[in-house]
C-alpha atoms as a PDB file:
ATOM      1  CA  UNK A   1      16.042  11.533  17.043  1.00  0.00           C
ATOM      2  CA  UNK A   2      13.659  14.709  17.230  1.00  0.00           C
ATOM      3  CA  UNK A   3      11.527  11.994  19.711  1.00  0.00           C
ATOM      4  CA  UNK A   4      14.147  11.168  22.238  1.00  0.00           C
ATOM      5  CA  UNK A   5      15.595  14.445  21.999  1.00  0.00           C
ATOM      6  CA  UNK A   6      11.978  15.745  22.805  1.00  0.00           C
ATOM      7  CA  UNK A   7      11.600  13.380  25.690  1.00  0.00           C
ATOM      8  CA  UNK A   8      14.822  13.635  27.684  1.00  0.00           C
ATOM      9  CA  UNK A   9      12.333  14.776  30.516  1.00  0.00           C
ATOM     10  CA  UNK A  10       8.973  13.044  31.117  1.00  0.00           C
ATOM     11  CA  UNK A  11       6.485  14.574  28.215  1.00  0.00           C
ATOM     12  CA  UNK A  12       3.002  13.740  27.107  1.00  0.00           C
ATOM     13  CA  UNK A  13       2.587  12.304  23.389  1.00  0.00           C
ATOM     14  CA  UNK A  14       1.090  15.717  22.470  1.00  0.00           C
ATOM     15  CA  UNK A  15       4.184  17.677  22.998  1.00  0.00           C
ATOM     16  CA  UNK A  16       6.267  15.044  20.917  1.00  0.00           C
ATOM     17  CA  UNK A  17       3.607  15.575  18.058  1.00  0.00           C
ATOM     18  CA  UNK A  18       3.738  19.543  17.885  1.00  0.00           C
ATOM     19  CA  UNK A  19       5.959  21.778  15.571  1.00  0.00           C
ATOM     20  CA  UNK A  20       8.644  22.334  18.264  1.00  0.00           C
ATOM     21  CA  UNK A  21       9.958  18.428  18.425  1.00  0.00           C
ATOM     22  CA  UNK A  22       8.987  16.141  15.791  1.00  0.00           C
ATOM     23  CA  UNK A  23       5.805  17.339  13.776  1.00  0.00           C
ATOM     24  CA  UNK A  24       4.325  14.445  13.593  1.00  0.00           C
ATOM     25  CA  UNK A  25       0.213  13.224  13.645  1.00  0.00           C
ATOM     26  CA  UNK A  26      -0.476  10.728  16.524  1.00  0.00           C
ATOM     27  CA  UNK A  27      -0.589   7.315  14.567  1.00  0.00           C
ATOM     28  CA  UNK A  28       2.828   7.988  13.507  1.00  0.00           C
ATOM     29  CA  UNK A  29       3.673   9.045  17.138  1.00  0.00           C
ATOM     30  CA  UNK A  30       2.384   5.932  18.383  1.00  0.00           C
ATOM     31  CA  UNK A  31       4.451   3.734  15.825  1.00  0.00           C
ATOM     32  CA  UNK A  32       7.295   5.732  16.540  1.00  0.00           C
ATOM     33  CA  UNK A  33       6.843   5.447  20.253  1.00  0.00           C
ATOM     34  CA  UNK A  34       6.298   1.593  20.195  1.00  0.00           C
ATOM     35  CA  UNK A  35       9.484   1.194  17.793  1.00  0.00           C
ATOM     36  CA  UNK A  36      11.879   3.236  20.153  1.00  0.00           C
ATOM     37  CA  UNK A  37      10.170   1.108  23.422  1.00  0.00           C
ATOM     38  CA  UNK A  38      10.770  -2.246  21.619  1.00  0.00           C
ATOM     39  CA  UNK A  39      14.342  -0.897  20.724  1.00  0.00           C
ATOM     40  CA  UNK A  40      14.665  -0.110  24.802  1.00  0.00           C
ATOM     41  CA  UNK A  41      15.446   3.802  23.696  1.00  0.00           C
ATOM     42  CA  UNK A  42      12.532   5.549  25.573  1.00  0.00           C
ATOM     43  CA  UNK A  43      10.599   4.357  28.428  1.00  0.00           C
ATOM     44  CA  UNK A  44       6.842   4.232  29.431  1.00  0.00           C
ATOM     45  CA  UNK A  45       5.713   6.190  32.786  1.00  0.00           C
ATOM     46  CA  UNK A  46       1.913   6.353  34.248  1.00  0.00           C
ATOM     47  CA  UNK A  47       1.443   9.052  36.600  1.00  0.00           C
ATOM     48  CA  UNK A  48      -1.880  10.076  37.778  1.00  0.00           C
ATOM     49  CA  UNK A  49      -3.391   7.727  34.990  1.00  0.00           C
ATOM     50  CA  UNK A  50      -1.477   9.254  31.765  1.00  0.00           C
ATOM     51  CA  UNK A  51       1.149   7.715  29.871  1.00  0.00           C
ATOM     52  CA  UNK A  52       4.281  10.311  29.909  1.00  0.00           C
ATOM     53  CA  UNK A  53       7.133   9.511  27.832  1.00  0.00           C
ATOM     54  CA  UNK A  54      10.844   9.278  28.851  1.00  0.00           C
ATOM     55  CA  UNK A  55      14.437   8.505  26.944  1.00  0.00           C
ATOM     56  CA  UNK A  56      15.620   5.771  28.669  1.00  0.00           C
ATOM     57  CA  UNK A  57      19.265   5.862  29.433  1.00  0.00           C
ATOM     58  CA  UNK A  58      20.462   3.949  26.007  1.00  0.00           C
ATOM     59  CA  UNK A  59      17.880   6.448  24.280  1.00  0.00           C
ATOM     60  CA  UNK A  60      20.324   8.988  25.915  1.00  0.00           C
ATOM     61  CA  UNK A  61      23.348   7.318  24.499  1.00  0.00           C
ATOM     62  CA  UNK A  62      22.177   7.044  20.944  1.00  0.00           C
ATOM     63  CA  UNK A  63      21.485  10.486  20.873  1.00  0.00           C
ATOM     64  CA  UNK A  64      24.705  11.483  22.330  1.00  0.00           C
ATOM     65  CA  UNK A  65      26.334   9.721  19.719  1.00  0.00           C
ATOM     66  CA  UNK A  66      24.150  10.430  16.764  1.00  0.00           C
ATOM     67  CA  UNK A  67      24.852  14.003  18.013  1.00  0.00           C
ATOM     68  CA  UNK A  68      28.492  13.622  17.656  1.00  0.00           C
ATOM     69  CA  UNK A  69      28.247  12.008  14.538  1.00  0.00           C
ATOM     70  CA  UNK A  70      26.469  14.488  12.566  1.00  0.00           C
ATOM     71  CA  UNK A  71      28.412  17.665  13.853  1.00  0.00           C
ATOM     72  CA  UNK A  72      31.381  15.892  13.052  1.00  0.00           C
ATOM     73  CA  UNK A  73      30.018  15.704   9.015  1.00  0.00           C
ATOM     74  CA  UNK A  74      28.210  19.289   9.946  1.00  0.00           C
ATOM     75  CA  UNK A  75      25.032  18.175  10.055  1.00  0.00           C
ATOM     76  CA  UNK A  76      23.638  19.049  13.774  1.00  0.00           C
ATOM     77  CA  UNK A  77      22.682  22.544  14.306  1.00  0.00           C
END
């Protein structure tokens, strides 16, 4: 969730990797990334030859609801 939530605008891999969103190291950034494209929940963009990420408009809706989910049982900050 910390990915899609980190990618609602186009981002680089780097800033889904750091402290702030998901604190991750890039092979696990990469299988992560490849899961949620396969799943259709974030989507691939090239500009000026590097790949930004995106969460793709079901991405959007699973975190909506996964948001209202956990406050509901107090779990979402």
């Amino acid at each position: 969730m910390e990915i899609l939530d980190g990618a609602t605008e186009p981002t680089r891999i780097t800033h889904l990797m750091s402290k702030d969103v998901a604190k991750i190291d890039c092979a696990n950034a990469r299988a992560f990334l490849t899961y949620l494209k396969v799943q259709g929940l974030i989507d691939y963009i090239q500009m000026a030859g590097e790949t930004f990420y995106k969460t793709s408009d079901d991405g959007k809706r699973v975190l909506r609801a996964y948001r209202k989910i956990t406050k509901r049982v107090g779990v979402w900050g």
